[in-house]
Protein backbone atom coordinates (compact mmCIF):
# COMPACT_ATOMS: atom_id res chain seq x y z
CA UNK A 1 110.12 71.05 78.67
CA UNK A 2 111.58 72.42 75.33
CA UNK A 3 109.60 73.97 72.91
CA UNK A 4 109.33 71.56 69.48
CA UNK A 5 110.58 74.47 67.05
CA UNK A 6 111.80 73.90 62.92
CA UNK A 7 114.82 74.83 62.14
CA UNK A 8 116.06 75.73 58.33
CA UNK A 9 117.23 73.09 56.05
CA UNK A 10 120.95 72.99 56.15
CA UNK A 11 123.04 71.04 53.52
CA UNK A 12 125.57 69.02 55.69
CA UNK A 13 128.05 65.77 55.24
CA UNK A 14 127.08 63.04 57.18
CA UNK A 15 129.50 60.20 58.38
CA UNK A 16 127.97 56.99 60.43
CA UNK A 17 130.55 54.85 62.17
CA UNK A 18 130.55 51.19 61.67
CA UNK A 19 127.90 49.29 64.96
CA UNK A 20 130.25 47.14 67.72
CA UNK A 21 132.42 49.10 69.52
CA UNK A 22 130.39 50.13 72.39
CA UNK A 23 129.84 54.05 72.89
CA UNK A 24 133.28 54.72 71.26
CA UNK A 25 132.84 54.25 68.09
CA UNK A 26 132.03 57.95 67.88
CA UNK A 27 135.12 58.95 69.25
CA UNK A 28 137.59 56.46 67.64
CA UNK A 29 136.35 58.02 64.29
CA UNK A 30 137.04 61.60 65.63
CA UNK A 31 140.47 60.65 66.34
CA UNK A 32 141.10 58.79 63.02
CA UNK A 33 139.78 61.73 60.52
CA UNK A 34 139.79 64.83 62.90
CA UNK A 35 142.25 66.56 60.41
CA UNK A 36 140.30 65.96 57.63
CA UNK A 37 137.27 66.74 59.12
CA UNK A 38 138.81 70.49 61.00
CA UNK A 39 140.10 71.18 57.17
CA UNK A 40 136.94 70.16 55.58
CA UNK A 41 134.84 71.81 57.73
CA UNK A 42 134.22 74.54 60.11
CA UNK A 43 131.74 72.22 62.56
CA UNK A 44 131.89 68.73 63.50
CA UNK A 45 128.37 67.51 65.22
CA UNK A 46 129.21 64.34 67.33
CA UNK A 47 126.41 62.21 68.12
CA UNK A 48 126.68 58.85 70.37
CA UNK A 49 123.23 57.36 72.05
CA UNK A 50 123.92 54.45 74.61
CA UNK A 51 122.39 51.52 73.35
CA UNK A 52 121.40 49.99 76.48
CA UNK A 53 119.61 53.13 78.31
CA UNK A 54 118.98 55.26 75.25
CA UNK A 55 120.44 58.08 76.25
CA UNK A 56 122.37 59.60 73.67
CA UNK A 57 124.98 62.71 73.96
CA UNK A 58 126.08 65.58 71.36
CA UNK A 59 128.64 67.79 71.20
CA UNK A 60 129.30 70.52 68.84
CA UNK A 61 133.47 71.29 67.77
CA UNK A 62 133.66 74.71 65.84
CA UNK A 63 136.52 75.81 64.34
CA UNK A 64 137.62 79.76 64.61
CA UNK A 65 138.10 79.55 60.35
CA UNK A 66 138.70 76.82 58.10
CA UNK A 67 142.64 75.25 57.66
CA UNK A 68 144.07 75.50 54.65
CA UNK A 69 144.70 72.75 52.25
């Protein structure tokens, strides 16, 4: 069992994908704006939760340093 812990406030952009496209949405948007998003920022959270069984899934992309503009 984890242990329920609280975790600093952290200032962060957040970008919801459109509902319909089942459990790909997520990743349809990661392959539309993934060079915006690696020069923009240094981590991209993905988050995708099955709608039928609840079960969602996360993954964490870090980037060594920001790109350049």
């Amino acid at each position: 069992m984890l242990e329920q812990t609280t975790l600093p406030r952290v200032e962060a952009y957040s970008h919801r994908v459109a509902p319909g496209s089942y459990c790909t949405s997520v990743w349809l948007d990661l392959a539309q704006h993934w060079q915006k998003w690696r020069r923009d920022h240094r981590r991209v959270v993905l988050r995708d939760i099955d709608p039928l069984s609840g079960r969602g899934h996360l993954a964490l992309l870090t980037a060594s340093a920001p790109v350049a503009a």
